[in-house]
N, C-alpha and C. Protein backbone atom coordinates (compact mmCIF):
# COMPACT_ATOMS: atom_id res chain seq x y z
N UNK A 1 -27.03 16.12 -9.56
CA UNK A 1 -27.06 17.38 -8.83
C UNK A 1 -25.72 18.12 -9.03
N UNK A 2 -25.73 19.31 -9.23
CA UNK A 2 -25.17 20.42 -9.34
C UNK A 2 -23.89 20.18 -8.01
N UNK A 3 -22.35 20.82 -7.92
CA UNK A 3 -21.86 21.32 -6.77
C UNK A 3 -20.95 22.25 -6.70
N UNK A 4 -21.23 23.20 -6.09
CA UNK A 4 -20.31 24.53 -5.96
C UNK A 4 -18.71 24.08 -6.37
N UNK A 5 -18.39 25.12 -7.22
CA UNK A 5 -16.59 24.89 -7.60
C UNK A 5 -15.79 25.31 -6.88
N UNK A 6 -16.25 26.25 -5.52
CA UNK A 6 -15.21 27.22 -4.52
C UNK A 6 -15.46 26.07 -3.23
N UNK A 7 -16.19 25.86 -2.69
CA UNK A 7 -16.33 24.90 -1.57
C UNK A 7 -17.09 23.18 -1.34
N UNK A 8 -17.13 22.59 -3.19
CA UNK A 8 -18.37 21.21 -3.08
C UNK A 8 -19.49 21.27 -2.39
N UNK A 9 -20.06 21.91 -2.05
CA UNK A 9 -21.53 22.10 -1.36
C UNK A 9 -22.17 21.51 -2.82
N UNK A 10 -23.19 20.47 -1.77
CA UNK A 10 -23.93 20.36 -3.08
C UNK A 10 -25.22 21.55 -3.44
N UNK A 11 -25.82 21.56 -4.66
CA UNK A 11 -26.52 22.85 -4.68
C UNK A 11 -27.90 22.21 -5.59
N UNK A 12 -28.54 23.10 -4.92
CA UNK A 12 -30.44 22.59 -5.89
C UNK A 12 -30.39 23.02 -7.26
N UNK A 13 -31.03 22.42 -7.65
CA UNK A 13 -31.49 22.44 -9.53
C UNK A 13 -31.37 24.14 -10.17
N UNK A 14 -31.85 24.79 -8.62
CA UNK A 14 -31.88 26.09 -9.70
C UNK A 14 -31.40 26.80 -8.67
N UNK A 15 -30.05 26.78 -8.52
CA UNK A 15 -29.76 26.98 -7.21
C UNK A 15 -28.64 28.02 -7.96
N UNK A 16 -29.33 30.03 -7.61
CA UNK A 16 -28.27 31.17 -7.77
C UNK A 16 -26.65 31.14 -7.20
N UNK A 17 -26.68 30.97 -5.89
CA UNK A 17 -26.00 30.92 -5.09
C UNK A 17 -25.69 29.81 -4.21
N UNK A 18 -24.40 29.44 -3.56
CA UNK A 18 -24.41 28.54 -3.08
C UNK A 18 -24.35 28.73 -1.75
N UNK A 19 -24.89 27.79 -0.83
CA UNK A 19 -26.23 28.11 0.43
C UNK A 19 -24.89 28.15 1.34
N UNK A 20 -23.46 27.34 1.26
CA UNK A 20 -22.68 27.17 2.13
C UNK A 20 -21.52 28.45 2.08
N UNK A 21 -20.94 29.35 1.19
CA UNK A 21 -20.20 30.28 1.14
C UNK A 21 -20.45 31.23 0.10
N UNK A 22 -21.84 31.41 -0.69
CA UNK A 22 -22.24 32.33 -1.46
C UNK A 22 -21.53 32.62 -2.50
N UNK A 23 -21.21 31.93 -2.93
CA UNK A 23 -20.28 31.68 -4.29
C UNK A 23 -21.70 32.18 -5.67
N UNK A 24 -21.67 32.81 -6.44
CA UNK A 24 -22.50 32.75 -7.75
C UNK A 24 -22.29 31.42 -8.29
N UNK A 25 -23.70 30.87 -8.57
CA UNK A 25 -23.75 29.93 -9.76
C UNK A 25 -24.56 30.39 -11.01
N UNK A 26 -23.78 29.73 -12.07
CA UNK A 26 -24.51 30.08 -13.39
C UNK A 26 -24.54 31.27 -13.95
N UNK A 27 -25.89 31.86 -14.37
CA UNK A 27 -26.29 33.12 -14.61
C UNK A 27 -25.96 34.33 -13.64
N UNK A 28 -26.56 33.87 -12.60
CA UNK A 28 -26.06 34.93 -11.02
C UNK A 28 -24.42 35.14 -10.81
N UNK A 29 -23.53 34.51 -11.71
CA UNK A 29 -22.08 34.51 -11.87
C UNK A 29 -21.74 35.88 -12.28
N UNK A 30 -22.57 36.06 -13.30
CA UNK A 30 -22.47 37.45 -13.84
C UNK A 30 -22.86 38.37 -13.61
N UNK A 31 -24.15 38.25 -12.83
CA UNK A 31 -24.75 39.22 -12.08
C UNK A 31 -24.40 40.46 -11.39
N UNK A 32 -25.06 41.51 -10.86
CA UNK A 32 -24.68 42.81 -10.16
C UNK A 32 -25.02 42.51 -9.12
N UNK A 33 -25.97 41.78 -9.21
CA UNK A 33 -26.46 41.30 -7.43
C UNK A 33 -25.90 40.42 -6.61
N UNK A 34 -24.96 40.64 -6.68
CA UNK A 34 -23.84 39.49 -6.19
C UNK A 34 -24.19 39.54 -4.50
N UNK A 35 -24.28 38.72 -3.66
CA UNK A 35 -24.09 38.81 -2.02
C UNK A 35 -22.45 38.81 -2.19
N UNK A 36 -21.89 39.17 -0.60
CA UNK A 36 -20.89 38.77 -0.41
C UNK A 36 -20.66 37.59 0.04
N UNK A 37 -19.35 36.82 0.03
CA UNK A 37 -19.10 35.64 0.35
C UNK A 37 -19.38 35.80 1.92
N UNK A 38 -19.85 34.46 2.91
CA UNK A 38 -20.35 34.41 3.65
C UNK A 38 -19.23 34.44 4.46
N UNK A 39 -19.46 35.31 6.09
CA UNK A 39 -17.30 35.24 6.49
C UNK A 39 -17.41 34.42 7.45
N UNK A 40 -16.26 34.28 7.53
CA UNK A 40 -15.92 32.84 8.12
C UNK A 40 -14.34 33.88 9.23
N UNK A 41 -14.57 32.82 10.40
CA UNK A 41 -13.13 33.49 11.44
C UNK A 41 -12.06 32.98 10.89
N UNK A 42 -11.02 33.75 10.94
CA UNK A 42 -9.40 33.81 10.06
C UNK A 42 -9.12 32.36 10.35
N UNK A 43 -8.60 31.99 8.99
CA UNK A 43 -8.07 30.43 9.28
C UNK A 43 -8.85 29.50 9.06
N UNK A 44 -10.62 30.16 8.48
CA UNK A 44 -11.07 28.54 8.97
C UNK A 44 -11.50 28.76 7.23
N UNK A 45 -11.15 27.60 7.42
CA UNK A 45 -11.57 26.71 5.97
C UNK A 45 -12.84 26.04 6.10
N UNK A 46 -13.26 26.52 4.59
CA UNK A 46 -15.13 26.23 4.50
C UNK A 46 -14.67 24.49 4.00
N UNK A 47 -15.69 24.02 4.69
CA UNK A 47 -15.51 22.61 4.67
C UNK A 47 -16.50 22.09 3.21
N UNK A 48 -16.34 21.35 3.06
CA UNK A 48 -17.37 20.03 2.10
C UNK A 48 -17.78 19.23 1.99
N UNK A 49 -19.25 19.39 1.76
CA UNK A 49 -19.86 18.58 1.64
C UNK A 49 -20.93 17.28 0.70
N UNK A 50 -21.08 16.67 0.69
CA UNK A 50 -20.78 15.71 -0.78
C UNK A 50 -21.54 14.46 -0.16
N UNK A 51 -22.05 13.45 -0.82
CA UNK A 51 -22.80 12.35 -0.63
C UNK A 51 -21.79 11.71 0.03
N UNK A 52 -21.98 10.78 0.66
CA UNK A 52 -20.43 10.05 1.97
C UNK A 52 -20.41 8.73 0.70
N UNK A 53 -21.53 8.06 -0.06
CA UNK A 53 -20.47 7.38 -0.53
C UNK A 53 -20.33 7.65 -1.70
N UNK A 54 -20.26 8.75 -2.34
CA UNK A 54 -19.39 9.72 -3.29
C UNK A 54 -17.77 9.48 -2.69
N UNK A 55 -17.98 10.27 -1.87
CA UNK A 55 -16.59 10.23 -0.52
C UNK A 55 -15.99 9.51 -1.06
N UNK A 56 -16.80 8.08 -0.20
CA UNK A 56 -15.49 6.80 0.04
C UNK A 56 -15.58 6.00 -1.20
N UNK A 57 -16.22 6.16 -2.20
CA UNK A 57 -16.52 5.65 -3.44
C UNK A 57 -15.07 6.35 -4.44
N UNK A 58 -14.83 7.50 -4.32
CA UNK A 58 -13.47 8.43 -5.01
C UNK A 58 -12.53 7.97 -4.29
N UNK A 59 -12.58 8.39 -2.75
CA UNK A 59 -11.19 7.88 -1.85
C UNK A 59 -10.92 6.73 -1.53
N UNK A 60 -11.31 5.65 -2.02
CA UNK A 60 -11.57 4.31 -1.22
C UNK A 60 -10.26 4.21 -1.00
N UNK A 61 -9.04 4.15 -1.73
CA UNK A 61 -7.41 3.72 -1.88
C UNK A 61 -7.15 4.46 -0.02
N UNK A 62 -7.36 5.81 0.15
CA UNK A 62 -6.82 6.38 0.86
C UNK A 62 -6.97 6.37 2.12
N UNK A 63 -5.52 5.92 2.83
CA UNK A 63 -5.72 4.97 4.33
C UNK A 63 -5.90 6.30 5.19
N UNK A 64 -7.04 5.27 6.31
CA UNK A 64 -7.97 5.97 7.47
C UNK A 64 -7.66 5.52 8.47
N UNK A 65 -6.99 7.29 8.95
CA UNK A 65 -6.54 6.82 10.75
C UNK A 65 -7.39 7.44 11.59
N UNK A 66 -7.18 6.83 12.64
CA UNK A 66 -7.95 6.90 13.88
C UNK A 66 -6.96 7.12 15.04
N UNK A 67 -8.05 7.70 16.38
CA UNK A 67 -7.32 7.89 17.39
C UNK A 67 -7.97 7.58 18.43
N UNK A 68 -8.63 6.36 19.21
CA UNK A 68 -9.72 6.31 19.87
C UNK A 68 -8.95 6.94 21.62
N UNK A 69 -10.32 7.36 22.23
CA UNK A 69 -10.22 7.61 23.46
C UNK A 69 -8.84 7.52 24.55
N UNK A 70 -8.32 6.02 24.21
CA UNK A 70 -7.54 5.69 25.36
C UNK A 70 -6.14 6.12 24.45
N UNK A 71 -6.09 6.72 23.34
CA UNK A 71 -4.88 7.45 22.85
C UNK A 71 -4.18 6.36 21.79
N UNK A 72 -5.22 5.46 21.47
CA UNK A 72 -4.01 4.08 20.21
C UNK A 72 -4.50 5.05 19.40
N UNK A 73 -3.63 5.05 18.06
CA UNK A 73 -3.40 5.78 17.06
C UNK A 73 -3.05 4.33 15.78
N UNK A 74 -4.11 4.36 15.09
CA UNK A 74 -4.21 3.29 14.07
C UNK A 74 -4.81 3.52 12.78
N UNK A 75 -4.32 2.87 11.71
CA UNK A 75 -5.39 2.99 10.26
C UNK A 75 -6.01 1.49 10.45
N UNK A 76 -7.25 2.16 9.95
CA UNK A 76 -7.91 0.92 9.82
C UNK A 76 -8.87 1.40 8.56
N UNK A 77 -9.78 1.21 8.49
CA UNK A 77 -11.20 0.91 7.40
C UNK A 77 -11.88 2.35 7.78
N UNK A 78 -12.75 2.47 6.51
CA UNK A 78 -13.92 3.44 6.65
C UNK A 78 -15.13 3.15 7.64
N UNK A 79 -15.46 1.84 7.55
CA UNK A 79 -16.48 1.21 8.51
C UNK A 79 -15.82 1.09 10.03
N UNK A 80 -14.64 1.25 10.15
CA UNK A 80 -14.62 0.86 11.31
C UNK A 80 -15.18 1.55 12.78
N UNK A 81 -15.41 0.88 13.89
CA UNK A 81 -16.25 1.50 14.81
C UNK A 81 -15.91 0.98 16.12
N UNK A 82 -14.60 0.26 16.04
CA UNK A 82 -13.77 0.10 17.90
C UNK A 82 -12.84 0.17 17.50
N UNK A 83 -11.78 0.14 18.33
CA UNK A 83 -10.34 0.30 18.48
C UNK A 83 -9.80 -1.10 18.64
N UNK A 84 -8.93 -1.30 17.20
CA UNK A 84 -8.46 -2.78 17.36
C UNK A 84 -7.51 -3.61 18.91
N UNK A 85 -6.93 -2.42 19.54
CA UNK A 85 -6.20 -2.47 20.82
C UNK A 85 -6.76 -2.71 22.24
N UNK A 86 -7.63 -1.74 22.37
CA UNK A 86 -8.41 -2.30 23.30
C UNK A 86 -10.42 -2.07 23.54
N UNK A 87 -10.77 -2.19 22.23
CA UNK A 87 -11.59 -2.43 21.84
C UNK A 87 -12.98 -1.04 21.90
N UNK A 88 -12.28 -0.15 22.88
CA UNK A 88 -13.21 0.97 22.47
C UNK A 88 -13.96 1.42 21.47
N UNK A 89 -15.24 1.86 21.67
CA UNK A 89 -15.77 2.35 20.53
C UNK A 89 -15.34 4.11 19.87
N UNK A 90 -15.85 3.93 19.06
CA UNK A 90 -14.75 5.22 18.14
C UNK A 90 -16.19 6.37 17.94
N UNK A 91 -15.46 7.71 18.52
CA UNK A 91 -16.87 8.51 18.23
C UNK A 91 -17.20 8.96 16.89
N UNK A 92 -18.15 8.83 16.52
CA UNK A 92 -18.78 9.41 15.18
C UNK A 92 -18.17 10.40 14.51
N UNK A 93 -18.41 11.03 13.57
CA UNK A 93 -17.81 12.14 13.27
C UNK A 93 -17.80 12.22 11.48
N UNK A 94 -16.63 12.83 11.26
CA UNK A 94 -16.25 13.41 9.76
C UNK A 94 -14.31 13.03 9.76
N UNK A 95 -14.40 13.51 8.61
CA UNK A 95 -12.97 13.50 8.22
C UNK A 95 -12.20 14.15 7.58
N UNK A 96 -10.95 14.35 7.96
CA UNK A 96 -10.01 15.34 7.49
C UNK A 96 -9.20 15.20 6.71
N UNK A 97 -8.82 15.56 5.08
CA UNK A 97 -8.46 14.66 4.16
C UNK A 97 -7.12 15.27 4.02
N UNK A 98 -6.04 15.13 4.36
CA UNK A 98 -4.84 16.01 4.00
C UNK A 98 -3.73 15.03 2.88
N UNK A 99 -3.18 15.76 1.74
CA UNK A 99 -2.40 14.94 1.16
C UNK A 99 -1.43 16.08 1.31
N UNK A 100 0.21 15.61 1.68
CA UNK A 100 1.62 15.57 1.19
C UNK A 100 2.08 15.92 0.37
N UNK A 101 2.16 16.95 -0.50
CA UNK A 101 2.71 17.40 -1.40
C UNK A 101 4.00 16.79 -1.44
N UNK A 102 4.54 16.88 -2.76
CA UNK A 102 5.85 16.74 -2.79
C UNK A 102 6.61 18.09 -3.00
N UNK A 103 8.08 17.44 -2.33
CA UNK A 103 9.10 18.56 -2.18
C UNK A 103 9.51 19.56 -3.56
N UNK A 104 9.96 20.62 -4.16
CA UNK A 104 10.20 20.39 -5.25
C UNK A 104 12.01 20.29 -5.08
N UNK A 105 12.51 20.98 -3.09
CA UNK A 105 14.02 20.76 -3.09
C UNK A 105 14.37 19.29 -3.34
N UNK A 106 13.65 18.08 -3.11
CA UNK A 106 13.71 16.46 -2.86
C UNK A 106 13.46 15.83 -1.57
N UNK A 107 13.18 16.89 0.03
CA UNK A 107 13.31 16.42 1.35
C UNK A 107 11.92 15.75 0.70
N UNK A 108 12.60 14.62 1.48
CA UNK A 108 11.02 13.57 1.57
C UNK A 108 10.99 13.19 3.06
N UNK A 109 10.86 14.01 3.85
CA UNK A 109 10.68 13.28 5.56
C UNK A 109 9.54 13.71 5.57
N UNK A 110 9.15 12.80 6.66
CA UNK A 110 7.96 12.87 6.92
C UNK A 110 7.25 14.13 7.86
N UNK A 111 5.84 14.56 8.29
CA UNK A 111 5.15 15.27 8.54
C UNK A 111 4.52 14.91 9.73
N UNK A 112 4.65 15.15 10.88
CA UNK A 112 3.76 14.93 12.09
C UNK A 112 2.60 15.88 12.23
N UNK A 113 1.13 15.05 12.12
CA UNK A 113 -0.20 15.23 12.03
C UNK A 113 -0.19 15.61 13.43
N UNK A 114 -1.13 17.06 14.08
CA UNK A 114 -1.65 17.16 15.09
C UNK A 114 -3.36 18.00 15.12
N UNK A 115 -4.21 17.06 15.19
CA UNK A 115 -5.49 18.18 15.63
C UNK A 115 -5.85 18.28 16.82
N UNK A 116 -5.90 19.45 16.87
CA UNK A 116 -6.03 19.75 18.71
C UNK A 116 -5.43 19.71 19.30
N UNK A 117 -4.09 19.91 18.86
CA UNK A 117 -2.90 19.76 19.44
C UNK A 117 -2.17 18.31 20.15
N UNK A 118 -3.30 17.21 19.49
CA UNK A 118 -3.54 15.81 19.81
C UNK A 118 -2.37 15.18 18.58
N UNK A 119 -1.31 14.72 18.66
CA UNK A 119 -1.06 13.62 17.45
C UNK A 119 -2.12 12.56 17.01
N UNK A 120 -1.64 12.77 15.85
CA UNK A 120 -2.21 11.64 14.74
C UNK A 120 -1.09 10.81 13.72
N UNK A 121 0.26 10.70 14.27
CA UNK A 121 1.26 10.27 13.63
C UNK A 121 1.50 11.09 12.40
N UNK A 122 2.36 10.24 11.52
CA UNK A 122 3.44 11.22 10.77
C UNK A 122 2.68 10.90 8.97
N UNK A 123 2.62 11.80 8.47
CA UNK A 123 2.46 11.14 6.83
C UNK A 123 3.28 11.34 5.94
N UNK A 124 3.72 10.54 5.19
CA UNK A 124 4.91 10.96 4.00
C UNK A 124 5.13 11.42 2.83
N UNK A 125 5.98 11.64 2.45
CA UNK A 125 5.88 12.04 1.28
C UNK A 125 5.27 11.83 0.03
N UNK A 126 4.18 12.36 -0.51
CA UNK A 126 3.21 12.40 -1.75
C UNK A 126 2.26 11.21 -1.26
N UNK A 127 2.13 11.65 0.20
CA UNK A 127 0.84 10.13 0.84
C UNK A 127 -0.33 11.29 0.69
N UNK A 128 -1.55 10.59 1.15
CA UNK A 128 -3.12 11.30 1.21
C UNK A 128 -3.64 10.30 2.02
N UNK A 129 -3.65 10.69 3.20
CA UNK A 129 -4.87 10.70 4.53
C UNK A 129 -5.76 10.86 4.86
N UNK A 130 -6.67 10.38 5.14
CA UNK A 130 -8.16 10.43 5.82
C UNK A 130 -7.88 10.49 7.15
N UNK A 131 -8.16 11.43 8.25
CA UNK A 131 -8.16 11.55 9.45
C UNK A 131 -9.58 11.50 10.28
N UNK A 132 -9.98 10.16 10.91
CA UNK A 132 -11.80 10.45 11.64
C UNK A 132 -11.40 11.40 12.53
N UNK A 133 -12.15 12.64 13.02
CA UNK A 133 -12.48 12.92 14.07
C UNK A 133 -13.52 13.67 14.44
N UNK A 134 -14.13 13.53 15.46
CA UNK A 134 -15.06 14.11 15.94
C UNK A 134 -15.80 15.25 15.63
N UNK A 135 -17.10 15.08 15.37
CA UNK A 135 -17.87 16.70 15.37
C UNK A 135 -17.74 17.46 15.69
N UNK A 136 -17.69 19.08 15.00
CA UNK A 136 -17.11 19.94 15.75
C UNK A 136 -15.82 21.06 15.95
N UNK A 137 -15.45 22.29 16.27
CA UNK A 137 -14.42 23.29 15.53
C UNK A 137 -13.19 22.21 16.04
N UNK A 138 -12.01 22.15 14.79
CA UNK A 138 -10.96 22.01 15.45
C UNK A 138 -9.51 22.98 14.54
N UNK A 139 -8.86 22.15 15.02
CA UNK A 139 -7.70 22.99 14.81
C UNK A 139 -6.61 21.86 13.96
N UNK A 140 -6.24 21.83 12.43
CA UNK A 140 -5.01 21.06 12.13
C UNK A 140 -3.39 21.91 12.33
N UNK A 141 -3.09 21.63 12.81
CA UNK A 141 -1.08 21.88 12.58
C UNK A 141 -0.21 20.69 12.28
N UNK A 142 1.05 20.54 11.46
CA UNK A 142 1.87 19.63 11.06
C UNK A 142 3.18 20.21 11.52
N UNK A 143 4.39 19.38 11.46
CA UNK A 143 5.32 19.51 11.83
C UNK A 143 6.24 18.46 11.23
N UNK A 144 7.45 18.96 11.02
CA UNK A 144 8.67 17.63 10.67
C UNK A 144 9.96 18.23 11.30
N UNK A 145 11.06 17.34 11.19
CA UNK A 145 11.83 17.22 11.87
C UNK A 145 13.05 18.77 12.04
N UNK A 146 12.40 19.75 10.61
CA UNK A 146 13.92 20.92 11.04
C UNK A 146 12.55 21.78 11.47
N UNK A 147 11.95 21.76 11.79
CA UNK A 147 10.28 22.81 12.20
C UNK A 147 8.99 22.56 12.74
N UNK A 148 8.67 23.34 14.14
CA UNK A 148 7.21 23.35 14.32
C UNK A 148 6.07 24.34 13.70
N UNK A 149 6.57 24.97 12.56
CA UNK A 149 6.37 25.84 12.31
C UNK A 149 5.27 25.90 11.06
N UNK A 150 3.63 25.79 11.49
CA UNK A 150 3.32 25.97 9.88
C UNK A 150 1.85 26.65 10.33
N UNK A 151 1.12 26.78 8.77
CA UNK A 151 -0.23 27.81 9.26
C UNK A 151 -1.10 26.51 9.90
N UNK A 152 -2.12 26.92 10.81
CA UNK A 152 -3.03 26.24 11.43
C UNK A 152 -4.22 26.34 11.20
N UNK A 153 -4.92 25.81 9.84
CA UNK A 153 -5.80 25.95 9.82
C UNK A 153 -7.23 25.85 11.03
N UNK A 154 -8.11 26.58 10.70
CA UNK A 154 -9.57 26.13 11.86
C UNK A 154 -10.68 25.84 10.87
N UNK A 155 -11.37 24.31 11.22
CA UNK A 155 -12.49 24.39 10.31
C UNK A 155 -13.49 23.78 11.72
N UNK A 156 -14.76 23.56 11.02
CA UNK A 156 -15.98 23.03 11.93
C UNK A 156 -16.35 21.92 11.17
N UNK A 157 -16.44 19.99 11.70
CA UNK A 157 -16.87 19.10 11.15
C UNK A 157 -18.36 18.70 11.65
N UNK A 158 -19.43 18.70 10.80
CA UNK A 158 -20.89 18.50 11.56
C UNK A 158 -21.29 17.24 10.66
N UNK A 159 -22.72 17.29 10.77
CA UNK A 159 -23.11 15.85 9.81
C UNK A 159 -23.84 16.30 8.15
N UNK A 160 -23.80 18.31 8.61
CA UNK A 160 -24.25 18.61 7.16
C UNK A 160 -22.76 18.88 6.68
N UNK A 161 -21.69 19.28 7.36
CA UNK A 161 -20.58 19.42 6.40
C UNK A 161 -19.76 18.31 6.82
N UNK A 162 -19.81 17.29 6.48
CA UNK A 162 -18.27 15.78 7.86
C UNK A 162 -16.98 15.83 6.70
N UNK A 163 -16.70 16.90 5.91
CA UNK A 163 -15.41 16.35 5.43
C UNK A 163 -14.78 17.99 4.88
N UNK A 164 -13.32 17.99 5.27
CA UNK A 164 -12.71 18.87 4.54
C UNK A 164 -11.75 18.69 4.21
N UNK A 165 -10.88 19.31 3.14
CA UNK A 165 -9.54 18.28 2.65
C UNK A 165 -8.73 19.69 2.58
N UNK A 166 -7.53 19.57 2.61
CA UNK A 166 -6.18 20.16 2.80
C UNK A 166 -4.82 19.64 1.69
N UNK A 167 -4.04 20.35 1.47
CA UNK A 167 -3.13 20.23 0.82
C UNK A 167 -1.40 20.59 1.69
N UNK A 168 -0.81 20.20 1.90
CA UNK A 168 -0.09 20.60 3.46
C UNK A 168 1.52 20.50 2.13
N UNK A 169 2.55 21.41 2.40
CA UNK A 169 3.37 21.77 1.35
C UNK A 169 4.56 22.55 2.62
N UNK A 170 6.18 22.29 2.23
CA UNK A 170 6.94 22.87 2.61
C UNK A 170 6.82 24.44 1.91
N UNK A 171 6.87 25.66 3.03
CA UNK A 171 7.16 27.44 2.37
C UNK A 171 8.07 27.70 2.89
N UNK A 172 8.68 28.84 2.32
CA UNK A 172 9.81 29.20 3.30
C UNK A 172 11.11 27.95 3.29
N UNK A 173 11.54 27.55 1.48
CA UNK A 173 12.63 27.01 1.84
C UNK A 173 12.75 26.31 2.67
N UNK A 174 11.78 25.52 3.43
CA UNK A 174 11.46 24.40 4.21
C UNK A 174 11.75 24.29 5.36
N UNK A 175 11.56 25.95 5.97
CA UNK A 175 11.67 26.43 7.61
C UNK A 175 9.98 26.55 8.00
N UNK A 176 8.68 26.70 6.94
CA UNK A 176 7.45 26.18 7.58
C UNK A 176 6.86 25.22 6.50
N UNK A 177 5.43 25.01 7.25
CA UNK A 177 4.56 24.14 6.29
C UNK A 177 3.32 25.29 6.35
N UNK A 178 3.06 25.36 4.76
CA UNK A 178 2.05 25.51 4.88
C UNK A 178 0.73 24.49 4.70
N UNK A 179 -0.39 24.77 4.95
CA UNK A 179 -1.54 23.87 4.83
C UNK A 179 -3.05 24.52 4.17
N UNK A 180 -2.99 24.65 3.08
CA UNK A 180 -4.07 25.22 2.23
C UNK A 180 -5.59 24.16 2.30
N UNK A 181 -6.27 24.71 2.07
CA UNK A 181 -7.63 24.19 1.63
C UNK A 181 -7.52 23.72 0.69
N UNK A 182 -7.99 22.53 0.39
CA UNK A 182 -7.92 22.26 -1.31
C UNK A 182 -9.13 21.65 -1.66
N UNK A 183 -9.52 21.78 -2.95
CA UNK A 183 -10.61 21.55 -3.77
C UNK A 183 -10.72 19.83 -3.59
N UNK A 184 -11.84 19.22 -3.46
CA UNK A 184 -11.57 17.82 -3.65
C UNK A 184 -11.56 17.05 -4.78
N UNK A 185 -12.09 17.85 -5.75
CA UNK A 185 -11.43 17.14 -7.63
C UNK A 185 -9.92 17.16 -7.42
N UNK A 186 -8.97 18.34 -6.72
CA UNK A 186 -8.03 18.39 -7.11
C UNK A 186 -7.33 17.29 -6.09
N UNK A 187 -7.95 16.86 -5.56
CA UNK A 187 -7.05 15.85 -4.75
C UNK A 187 -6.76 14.33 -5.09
N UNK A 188 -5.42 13.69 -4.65
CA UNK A 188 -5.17 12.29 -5.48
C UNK A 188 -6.54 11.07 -4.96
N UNK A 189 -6.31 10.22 -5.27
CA UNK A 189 -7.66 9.26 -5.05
C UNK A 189 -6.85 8.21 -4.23
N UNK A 190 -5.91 8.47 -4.12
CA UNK A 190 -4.67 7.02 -3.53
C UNK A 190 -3.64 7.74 -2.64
C-alpha cells in the first residue's frame, strides 16, 4: 500500500488525494483540480498514521517512556501495560516520537519534555523518544536549562491517527527550541 509523502497516511490503490490532509497523489499531483489542503488550528501538526507494527518494527531501538496516573515517570517496553512502581495500569493511547537534534554551536544539555504542561523528563542530545500518551488534543513544549522558551506544538492522538513524530532543535542562538513536525522516513530508528 501506497503512503502520503506530506503526512504517512496510508492511502488506497487508486487513491487521488490523500483522505488525511489532501495532499495530490500521482497524476492528481499535476492536476488543476487540486482541493485545498485540509486546515488544521495554528500549531497543530497533522499526525501519522501507519500499521503499529510497521511502527515498532522501524523504531524498535527507540526507548518508551511513560507516565502512569500516580505521576512515576519511566521507560519501559512497547507492550507494556502497568507501572513498574506501583503497579497501575497505563491508559491506552498513541505516541509521540520526538528526536534531539544536534547542536551545530556543541551545547549538548539536555531538554525537559512537557505534554500538557505535565513532565516527561529530560532527553539528550541526538536521543529519539517514544512518548505513550493518551487519546486525544494535546499540547508538546520542551525546555533546557538557559530557556523556557520554544514553539508548542498542538496535535490530536486517536486510534485512526496514534502516532506523530517531531524534530525539537535549538533557534535563536540557543535562547528557544524549536519543535517541527517531521516526516517519519526522516527520522533515526535508534
Amino acid at each position: 500500500m501506497p503512503f502520503c509523502k506530506k503526512c504517512g497516511k496510508q492511502l488506497g490503490e487508486n487513491a487521488r488525494f490523500c483522505p488525511a490532509c489532501g495532499t495530490p497523489v500521482g497524476a492528481a499531483a499535476t492536476g488543476a483540480n487540486v482541493p485545498p489542503a485540509a486546515s488544521q488550528p495554528r500549531n497543530q501538526a497533522p499526525v501519522m498514521t501507519n500499521a503499529g507494527e510497521v511502527f515498532d518494527r522501524k523504531f524498535a531501538a527507540v526507548t518508551v517512556r511513560y507516565r502512569c496516573g500516580n505521576g512515576h515517570v519511566f521507560n519501559g517496553t512497547a507492550a507494556q501495560t502497568t507501572c513498574p512502581t506501583c503497579g497501575q495500569p497505563l491508559p491506552k493511547g498513541g505516541y509521540i516520537q520526538v528526536y534531539r537534534m544536534g547542536n551545530m554551536m556543541g551545547a549538548a544539555v539536555g531538554m525537559g519534555i512537557y505534554v500538557d504542561g505535565v513532565p516527561y523528563g529530560h532527553i539528550a542530545n541526538k536521543q529519539s523518544l517514544r512518548i505513550s500518551v493518551p487519546y486525544g488534543n494535546h499540547v508538546l513544549h520542551m525546555t533546557h536549562t538557559a530557556t523556557r522558551d520554544s514553539t508548542k506544538p498542538q496535535f490530536m492522538l486517536s486510534p485512526q491517527y496514534p502516532y506523530v513524530f517531531f524534530k525539537a532543535h535549538f533557534a535563536s542562538a540557543g535562547f528557544s527550541i524549536g519543535i517541527d513536525q517531521a516526516d517519519p522516513n526522516s527520522m533515526p530508528e535508534k
